[in-house]
Structure formats: C-alpha cells, structure tokens
PDB file of N, CA and C in Angstrom:
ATOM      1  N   UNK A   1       0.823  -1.174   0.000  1.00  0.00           N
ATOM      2  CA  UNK A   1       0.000   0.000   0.000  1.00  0.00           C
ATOM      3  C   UNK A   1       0.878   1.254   0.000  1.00  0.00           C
ATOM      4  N   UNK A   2       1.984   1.178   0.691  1.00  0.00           N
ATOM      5  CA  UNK A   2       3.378   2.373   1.095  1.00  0.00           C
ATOM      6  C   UNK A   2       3.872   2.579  -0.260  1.00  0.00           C
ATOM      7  N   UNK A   3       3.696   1.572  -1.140  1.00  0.00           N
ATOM      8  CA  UNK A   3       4.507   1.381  -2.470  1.00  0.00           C
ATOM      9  C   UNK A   3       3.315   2.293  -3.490  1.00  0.00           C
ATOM     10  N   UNK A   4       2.138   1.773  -3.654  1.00  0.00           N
ATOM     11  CA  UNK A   4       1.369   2.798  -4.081  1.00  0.00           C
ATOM     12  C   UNK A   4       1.543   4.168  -3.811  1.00  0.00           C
ATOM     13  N   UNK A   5       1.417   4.476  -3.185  1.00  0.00           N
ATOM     14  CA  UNK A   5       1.247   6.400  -2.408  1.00  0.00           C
ATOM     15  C   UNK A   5       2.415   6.680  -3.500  1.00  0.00           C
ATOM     16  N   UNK A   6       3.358   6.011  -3.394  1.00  0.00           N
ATOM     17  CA  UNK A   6       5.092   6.558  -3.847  1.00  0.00           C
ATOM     18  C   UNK A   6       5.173   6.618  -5.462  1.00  0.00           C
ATOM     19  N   UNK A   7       4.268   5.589  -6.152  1.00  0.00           N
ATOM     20  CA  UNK A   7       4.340   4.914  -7.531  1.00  0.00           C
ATOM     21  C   UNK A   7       5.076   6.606  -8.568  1.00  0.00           C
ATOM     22  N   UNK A   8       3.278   7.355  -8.540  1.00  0.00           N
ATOM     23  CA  UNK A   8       3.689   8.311  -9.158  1.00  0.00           C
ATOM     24  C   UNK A   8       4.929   9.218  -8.873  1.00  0.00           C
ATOM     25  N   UNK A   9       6.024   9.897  -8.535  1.00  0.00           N
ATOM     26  CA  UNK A   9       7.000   9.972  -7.607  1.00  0.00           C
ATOM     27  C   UNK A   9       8.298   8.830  -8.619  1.00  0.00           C
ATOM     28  N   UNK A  10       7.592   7.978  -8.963  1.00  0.00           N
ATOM     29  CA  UNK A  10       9.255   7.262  -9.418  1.00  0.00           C
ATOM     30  C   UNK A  10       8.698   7.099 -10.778  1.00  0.00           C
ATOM     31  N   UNK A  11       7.901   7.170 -11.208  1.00  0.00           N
ATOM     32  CA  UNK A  11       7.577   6.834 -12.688  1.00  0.00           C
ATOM     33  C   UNK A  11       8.260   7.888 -13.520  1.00  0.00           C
ATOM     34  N   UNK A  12       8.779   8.597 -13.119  1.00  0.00           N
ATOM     35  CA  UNK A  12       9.846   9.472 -13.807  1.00  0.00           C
ATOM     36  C   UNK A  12      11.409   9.060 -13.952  1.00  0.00           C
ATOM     37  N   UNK A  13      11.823   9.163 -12.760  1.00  0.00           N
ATOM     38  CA  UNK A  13      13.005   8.640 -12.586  1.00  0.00           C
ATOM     39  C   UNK A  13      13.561   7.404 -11.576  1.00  0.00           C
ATOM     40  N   UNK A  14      12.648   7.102 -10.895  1.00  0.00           N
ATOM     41  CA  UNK A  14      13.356   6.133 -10.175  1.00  0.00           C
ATOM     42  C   UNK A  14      13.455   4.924 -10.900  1.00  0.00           C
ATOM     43  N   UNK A  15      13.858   4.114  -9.604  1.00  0.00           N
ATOM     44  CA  UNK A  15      13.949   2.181  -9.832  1.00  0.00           C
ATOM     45  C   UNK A  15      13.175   2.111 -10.518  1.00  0.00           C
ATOM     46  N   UNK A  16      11.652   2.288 -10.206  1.00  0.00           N
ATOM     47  CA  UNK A  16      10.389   1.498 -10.603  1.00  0.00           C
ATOM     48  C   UNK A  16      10.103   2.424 -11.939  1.00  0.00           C
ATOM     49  N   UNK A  17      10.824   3.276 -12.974  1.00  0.00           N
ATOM     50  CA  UNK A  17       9.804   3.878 -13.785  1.00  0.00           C
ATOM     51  C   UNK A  17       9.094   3.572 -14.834  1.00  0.00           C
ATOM     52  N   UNK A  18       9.606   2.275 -15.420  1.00  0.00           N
ATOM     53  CA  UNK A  18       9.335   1.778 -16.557  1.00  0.00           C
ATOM     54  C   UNK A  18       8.212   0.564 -16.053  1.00  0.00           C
ATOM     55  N   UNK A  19       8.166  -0.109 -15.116  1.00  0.00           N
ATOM     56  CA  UNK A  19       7.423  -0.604 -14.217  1.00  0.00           C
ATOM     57  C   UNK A  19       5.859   0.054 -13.152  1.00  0.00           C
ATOM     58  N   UNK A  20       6.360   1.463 -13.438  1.00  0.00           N
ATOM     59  CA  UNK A  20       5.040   2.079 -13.333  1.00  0.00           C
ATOM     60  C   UNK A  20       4.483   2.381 -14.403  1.00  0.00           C
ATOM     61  N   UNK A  21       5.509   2.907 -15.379  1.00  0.00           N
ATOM     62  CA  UNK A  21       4.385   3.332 -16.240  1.00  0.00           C
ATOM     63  C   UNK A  21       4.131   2.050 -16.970  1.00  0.00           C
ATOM     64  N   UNK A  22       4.328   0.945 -17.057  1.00  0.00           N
ATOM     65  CA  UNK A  22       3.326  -0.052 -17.260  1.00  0.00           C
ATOM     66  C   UNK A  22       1.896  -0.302 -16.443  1.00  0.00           C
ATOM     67  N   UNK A  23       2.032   0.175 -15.424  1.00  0.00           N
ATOM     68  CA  UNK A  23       1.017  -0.544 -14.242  1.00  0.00           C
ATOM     69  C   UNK A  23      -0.071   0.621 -14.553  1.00  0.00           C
ATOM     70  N   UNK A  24       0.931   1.996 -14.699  1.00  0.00           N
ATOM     71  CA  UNK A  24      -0.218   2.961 -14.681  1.00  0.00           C
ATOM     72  C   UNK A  24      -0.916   2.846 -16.278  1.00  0.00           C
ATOM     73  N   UNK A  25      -0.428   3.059 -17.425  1.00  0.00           N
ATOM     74  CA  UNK A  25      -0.909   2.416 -18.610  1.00  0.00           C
ATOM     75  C   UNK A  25      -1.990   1.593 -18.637  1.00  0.00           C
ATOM     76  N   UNK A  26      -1.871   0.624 -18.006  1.00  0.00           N
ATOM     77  CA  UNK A  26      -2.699  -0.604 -18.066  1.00  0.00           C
ATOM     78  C   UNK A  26      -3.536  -0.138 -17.363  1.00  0.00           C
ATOM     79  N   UNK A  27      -3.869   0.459 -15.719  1.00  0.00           N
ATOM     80  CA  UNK A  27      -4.623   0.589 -15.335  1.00  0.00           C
ATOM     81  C   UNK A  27      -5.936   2.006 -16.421  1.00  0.00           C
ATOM     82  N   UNK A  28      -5.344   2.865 -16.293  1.00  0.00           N
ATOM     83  CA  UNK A  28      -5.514   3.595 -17.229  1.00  0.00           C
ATOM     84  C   UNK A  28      -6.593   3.484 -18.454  1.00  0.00           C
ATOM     85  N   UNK A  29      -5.892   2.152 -18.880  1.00  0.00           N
ATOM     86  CA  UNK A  29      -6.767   1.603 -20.044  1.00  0.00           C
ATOM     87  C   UNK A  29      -7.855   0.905 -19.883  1.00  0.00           C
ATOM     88  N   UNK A  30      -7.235   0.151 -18.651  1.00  0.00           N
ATOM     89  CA  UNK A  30      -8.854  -0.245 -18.378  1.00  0.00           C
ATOM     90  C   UNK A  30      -9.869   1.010 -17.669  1.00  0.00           C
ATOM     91  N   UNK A  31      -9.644   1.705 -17.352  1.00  0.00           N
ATOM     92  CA  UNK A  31     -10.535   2.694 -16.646  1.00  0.00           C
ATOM     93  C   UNK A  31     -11.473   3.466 -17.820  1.00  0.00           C
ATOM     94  N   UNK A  32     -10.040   3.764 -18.737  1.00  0.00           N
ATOM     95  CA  UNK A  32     -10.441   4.409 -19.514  1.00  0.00           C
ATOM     96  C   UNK A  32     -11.525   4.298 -20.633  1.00  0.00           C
ATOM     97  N   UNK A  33     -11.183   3.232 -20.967  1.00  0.00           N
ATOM     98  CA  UNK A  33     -11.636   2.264 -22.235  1.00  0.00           C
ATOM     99  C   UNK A  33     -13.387   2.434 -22.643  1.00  0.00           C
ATOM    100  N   UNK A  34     -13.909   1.968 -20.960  1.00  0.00           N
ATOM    101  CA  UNK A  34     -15.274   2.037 -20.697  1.00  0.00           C
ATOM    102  C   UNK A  34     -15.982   3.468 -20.722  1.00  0.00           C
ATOM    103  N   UNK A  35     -14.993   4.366 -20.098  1.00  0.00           N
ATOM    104  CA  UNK A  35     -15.349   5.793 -19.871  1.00  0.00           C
ATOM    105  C   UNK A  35     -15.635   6.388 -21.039  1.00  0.00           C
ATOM    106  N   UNK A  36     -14.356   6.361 -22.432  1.00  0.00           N
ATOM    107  CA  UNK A  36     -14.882   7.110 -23.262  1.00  0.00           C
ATOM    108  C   UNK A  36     -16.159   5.749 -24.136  1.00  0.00           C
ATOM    109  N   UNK A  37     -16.427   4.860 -24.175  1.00  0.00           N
ATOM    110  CA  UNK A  37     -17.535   4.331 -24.482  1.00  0.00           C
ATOM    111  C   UNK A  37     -18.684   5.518 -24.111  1.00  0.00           C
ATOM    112  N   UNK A  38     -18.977   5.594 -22.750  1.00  0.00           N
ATOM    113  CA  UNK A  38     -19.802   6.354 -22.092  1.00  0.00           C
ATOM    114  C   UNK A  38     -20.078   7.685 -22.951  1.00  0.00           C
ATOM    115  N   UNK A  39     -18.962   8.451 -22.699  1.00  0.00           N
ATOM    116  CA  UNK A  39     -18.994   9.916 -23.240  1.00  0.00           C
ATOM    117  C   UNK A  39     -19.201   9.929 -24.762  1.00  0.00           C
ATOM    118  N   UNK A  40     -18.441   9.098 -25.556  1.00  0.00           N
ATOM    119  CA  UNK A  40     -18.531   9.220 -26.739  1.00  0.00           C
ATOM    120  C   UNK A  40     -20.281   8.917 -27.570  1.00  0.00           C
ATOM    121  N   UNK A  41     -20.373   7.750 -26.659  1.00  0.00           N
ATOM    122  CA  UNK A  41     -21.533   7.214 -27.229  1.00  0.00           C
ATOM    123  C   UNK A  41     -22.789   8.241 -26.731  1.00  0.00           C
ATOM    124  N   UNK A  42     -23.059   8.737 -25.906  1.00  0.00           N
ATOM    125  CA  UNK A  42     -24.023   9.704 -25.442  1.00  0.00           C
ATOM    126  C   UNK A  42     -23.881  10.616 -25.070  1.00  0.00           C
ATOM    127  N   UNK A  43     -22.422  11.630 -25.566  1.00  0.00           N
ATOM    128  CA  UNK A  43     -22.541  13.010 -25.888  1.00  0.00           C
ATOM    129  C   UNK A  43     -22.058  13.161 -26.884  1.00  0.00           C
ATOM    130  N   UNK A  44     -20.582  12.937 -27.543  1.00  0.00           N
ATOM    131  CA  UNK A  44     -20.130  13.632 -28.208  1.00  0.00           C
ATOM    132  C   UNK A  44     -20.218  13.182 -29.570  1.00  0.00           C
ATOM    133  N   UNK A  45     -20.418  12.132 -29.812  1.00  0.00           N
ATOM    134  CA  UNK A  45     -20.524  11.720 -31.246  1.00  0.00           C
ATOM    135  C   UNK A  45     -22.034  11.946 -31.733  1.00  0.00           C
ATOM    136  N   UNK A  46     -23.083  11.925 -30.748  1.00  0.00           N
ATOM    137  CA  UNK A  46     -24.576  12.190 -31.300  1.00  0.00           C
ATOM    138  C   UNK A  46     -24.696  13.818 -31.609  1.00  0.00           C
ATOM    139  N   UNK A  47     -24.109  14.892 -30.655  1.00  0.00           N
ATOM    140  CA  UNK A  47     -24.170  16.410 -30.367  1.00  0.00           C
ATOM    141  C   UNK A  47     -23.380  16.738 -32.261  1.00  0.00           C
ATOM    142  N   UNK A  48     -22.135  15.975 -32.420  1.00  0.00           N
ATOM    143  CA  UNK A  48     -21.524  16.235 -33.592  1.00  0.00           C
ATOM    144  C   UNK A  48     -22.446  15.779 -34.819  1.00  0.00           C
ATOM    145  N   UNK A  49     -22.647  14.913 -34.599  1.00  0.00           N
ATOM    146  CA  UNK A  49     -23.254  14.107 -36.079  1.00  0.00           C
ATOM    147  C   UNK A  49     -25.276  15.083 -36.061  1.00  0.00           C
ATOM    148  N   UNK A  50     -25.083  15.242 -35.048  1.00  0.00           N
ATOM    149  CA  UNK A  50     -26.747  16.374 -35.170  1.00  0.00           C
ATOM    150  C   UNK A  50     -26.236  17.584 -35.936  1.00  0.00           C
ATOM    151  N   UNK A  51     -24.789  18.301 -35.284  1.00  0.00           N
ATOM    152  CA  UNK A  51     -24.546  19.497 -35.568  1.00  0.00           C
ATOM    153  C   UNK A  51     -24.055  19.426 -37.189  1.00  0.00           C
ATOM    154  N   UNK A  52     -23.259  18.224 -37.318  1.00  0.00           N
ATOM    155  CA  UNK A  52     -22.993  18.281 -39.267  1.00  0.00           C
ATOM    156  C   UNK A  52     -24.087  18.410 -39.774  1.00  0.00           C
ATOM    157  N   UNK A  53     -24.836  17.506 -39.350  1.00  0.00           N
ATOM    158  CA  UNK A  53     -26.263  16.839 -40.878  1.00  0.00           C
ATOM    159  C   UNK A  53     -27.243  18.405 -40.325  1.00  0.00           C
ATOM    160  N   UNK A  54     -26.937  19.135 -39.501  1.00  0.00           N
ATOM    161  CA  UNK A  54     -27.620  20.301 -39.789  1.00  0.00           C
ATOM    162  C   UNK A  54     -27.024  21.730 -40.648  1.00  0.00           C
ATOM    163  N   UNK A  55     -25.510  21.531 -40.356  1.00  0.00           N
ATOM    164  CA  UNK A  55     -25.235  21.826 -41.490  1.00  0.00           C
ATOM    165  C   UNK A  55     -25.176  22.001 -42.727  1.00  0.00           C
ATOM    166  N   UNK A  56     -25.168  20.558 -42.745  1.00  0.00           N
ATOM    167  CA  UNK A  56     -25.499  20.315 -44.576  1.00  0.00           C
ATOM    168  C   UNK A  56     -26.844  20.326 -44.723  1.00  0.00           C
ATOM    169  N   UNK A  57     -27.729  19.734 -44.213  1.00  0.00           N
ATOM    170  CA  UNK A  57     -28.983  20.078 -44.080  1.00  0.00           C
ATOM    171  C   UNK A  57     -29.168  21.732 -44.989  1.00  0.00           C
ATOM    172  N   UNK A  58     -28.361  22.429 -44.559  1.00  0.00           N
ATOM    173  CA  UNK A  58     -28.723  24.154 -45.059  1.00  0.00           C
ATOM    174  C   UNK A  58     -28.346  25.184 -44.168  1.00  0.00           C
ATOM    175  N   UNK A  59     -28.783  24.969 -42.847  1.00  0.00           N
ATOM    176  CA  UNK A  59     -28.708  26.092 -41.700  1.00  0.00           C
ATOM    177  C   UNK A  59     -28.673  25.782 -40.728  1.00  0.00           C
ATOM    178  N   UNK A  60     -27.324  25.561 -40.034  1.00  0.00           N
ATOM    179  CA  UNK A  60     -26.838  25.204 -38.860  1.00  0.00           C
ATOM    180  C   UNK A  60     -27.945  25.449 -37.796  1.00  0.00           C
ATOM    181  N   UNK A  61     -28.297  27.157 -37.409  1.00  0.00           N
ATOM    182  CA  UNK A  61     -28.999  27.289 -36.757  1.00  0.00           C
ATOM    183  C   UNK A  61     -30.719  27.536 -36.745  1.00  0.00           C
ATOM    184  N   UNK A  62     -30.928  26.589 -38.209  1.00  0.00           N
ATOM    185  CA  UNK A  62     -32.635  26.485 -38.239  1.00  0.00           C
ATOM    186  C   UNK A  62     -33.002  25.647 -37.457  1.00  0.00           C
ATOM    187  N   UNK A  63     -34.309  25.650 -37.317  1.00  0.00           N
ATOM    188  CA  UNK A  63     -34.796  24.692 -36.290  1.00  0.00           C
ATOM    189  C   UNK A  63     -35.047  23.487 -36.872  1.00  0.00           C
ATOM    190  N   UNK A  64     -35.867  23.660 -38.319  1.00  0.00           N
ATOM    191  CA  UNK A  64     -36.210  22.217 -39.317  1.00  0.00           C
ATOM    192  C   UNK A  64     -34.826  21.496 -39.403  1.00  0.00           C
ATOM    193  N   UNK A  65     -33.413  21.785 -39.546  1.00  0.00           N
ATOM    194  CA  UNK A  65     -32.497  21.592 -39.927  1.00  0.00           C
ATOM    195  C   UNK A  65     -31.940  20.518 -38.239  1.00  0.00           C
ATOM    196  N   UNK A  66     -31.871  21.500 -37.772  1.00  0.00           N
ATOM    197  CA  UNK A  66     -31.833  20.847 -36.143  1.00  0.00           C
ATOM    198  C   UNK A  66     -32.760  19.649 -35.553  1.00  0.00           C
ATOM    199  N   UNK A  67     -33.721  19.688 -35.956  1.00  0.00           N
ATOM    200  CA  UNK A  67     -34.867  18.743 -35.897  1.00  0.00           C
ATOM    201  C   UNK A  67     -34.767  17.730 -36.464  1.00  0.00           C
ATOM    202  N   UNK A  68     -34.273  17.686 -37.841  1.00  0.00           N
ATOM    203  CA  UNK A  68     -33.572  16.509 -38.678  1.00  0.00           C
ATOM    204  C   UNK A  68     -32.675  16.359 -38.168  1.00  0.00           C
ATOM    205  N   UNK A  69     -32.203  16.883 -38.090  1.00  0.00           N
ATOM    206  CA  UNK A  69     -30.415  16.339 -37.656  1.00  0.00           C
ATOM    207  C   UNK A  69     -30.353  15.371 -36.565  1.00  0.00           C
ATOM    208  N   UNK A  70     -31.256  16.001 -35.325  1.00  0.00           N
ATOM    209  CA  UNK A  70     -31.043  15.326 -33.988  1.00  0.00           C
ATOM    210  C   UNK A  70     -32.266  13.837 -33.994  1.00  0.00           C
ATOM    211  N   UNK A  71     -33.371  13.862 -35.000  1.00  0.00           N
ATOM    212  CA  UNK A  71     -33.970  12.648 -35.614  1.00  0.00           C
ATOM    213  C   UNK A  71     -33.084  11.685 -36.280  1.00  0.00           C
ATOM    214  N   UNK A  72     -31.910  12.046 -36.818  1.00  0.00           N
ATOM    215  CA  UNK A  72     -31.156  11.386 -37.633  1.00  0.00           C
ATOM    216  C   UNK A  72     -29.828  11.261 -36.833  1.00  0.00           C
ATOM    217  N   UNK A  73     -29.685  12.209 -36.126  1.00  0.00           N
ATOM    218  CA  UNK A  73     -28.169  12.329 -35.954  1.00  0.00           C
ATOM    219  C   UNK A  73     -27.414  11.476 -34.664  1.00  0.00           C
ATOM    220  N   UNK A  74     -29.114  11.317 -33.307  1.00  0.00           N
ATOM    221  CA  UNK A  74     -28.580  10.772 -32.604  1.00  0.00           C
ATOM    222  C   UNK A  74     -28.528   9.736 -32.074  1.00  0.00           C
ATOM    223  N   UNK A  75     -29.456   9.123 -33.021  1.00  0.00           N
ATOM    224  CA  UNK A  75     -29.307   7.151 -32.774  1.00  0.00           C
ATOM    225  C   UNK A  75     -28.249   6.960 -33.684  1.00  0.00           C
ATOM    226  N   UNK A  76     -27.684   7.538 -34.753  1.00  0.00           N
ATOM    227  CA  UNK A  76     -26.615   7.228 -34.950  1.00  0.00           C
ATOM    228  C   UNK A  76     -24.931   7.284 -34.668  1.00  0.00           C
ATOM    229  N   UNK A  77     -25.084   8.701 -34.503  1.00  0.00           N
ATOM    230  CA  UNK A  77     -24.453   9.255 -32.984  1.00  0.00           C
ATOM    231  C   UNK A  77     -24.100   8.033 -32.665  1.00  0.00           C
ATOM    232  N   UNK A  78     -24.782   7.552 -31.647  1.00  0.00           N
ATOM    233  CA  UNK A  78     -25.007   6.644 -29.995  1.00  0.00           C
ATOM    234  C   UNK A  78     -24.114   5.291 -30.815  1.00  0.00           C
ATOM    235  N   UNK A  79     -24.677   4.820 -31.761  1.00  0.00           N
ATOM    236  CA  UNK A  79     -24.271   3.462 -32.713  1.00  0.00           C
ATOM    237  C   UNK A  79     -22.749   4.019 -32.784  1.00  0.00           C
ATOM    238  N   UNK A  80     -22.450   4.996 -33.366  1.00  0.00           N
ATOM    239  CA  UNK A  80     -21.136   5.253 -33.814  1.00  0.00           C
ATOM    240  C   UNK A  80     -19.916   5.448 -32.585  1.00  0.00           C
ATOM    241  N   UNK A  81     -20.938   6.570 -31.925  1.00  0.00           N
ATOM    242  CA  UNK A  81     -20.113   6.075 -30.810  1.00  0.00           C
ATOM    243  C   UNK A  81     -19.235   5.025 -29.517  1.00  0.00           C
ATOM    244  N   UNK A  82     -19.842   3.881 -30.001  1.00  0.00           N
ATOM    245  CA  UNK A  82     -19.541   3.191 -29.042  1.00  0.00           C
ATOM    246  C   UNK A  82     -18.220   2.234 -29.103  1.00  0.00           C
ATOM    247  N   UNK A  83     -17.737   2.098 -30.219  1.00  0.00           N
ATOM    248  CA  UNK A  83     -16.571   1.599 -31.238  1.00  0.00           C
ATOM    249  C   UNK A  83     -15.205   2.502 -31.205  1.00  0.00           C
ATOM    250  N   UNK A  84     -16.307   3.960 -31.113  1.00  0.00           N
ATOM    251  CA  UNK A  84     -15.152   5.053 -31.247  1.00  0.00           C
ATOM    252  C   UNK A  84     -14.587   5.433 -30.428  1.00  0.00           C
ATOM    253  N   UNK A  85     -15.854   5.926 -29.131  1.00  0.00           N
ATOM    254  CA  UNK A  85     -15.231   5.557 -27.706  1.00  0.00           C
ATOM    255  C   UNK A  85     -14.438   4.327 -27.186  1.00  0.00           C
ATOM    256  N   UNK A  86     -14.793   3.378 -27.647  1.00  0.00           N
ATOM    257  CA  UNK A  86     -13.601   2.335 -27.084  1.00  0.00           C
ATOM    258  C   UNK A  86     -12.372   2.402 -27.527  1.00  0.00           C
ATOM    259  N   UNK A  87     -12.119   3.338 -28.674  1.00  0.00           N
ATOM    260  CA  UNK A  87     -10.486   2.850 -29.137  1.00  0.00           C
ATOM    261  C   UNK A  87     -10.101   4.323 -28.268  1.00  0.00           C
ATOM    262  N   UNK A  88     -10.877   5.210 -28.481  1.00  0.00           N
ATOM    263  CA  UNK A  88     -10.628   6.628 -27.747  1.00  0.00           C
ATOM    264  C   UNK A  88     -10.104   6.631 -26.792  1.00  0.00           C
ATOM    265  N   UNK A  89     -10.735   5.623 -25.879  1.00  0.00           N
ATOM    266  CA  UNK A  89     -10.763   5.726 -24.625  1.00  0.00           C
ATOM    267  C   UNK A  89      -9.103   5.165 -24.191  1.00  0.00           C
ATOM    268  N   UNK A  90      -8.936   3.885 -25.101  1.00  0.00           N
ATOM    269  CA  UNK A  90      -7.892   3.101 -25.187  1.00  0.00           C
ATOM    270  C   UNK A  90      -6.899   3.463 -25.459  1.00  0.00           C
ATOM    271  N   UNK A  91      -6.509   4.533 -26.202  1.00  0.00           N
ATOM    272  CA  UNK A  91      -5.437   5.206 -26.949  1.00  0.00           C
ATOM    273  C   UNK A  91      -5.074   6.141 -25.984  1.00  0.00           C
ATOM    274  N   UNK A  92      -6.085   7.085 -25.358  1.00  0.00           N
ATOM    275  CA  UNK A  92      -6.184   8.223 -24.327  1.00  0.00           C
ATOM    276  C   UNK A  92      -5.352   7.285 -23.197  1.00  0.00           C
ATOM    277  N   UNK A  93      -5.914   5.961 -22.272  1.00  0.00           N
ATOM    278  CA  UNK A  93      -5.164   5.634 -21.524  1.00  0.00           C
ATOM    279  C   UNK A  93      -4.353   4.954 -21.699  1.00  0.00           C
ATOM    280  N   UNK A  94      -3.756   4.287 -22.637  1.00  0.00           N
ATOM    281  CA  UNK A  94      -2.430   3.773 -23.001  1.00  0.00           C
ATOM    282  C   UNK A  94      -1.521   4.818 -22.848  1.00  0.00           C
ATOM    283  N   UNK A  95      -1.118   6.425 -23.767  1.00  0.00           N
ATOM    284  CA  UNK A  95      -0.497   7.042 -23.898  1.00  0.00           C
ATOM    285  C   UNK A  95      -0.498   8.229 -22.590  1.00  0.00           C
ATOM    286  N   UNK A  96      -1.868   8.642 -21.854  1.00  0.00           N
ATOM    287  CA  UNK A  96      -1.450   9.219 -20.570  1.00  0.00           C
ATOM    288  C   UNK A  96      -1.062   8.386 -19.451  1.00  0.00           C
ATOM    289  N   UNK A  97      -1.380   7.190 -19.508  1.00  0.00           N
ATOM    290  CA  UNK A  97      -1.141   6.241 -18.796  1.00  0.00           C
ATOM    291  C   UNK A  97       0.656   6.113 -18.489  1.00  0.00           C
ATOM    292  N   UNK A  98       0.976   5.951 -19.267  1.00  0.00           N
ATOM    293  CA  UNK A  98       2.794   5.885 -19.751  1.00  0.00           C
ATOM    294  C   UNK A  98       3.235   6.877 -19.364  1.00  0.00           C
ATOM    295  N   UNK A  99       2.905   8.068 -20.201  1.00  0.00           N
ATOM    296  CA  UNK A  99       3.537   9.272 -19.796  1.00  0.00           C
ATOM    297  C   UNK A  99       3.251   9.990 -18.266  1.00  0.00           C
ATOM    298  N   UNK A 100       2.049   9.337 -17.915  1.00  0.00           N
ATOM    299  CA  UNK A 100       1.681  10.272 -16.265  1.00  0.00           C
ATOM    300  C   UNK A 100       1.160   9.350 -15.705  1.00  0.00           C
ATOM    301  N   UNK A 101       1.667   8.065 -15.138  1.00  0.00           N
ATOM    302  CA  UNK A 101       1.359   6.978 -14.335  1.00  0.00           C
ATOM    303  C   UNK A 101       0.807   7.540 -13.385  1.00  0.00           C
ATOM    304  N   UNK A 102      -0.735   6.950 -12.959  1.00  0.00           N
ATOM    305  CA  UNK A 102      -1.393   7.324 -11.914  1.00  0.00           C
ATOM    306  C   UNK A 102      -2.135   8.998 -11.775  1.00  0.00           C
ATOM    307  N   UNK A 103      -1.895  10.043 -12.578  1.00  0.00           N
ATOM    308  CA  UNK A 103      -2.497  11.115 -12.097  1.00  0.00           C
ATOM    309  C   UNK A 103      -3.599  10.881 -13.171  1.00  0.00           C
ATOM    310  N   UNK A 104      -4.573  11.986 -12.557  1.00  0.00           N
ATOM    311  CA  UNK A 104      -5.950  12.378 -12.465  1.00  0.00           C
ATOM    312  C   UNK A 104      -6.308  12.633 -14.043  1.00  0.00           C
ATOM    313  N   UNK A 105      -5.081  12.901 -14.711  1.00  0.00           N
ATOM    314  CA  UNK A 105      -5.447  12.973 -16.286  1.00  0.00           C
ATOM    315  C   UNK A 105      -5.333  11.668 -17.148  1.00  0.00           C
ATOM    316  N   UNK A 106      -4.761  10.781 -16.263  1.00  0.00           N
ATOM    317  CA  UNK A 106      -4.776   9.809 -17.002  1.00  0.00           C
ATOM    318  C   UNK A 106      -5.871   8.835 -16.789  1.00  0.00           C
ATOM    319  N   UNK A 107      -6.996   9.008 -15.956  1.00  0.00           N
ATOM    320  CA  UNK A 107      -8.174   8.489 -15.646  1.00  0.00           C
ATOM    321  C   UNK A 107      -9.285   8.996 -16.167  1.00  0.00           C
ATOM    322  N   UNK A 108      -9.414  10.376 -17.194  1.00  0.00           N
ATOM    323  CA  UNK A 108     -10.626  11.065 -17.644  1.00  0.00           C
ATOM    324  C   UNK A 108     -10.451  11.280 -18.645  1.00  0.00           C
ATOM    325  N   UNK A 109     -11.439  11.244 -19.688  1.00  0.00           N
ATOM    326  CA  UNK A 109     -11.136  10.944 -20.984  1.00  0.00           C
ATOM    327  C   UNK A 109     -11.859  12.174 -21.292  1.00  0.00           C
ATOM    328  N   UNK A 110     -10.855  13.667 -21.364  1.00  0.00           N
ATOM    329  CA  UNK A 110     -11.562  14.887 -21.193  1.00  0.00           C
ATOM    330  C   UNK A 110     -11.391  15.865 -23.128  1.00  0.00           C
ATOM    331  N   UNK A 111     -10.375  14.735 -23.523  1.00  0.00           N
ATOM    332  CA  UNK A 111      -9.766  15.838 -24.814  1.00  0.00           C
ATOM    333  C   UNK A 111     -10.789  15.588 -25.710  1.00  0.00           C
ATOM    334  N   UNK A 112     -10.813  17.020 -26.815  1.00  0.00           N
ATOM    335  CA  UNK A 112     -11.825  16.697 -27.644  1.00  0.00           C
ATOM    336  C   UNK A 112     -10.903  16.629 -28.792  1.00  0.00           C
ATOM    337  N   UNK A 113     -11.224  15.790 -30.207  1.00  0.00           N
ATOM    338  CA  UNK A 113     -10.124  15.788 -30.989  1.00  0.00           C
ATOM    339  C   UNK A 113     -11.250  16.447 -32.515  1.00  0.00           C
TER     340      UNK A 113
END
C-alpha cells in the first residue's frame, strides 16, 4: 500500500519507472476504455453528427435543420459512438497512462479531438 502512495514519484526517474508506467498504462486503459464508451456514445458523437447533418442540411442554426439532424443524428451518434469511444478511450489511456502513471489525467477521458 506504502509502495502505491510513492508509484507516481518514481515513474519518472526512479527504480520502478518503466514498471510504473506499465502498471499505470494498463490501469488507465482499463478505466479508460469504458469511460470514453460512455462519453462518446451519449454526448459527443450524437451532439456532432446532429450538428454536421444540420449543417449540410442548409442552416446550422434552423430549427427544421436541427430537428432533422437530432432525428437522424442521434441514434446514430449513440451506434457510432460506441466503437469510437472504445479505441478513444484506449489510446487516451495507453499514452497518458505511460507518460503520467497514476495522475488524475490519465483516468478522464476529457480531450476533444
């Protein structure tokens, strides 16, 4: 448990760094993996795919346009997202995982790309 508290702390330079940032990586990924499932699939990929097809639709900010979009945009959205969030999520904690074993950014899958 003494060894935890310390992890982040040597994943830079100590004994253990290449050994944390495996542990933190991995953990990471699994945390992560599920999380951006979550986000992707029921915010950000339905909010986007409403906001294109209202775009092209004609007028971003019409309402008919918006109305289609979010009829169309967010069961597919939700479908699309859930594939996308998983690699998202996976990629996000593999690579903060490594680079920042154990901190708070490597557990939230906050970037928008």
């Amino acid at each position: 448990m003494s060894l935890g508290a310390v992890l982040p702390s040597m994943a830079a330079d100590g004994p253990l760094g290449s050994v944390a940032s495996f542990f933190g990586s991995l953990t990471a990924t699994i945390v992560d993996t599920p999380e951006g499932i979550i986000v992707d699939s029921l915010w950000r990929c339905p909010h986007r795919t409403q906001r294109y097809l209202a775009e092209k639709f004609g007028d971003e900010k019409g309402f008919g346009q918006n109305v289609a979009g979010f009829v169309i945009g967010w069961p597919v959205g939700m479908v699309w997202g859930v594939p996308y969030g998983a690699v998202n999520g996976m990629v996000h904690g593999y690579k903060t995982g490594w680079e920042k074993p154990f901190s708070t950014e490597s557990y939230l899958v906050t970037e928008e790309k």
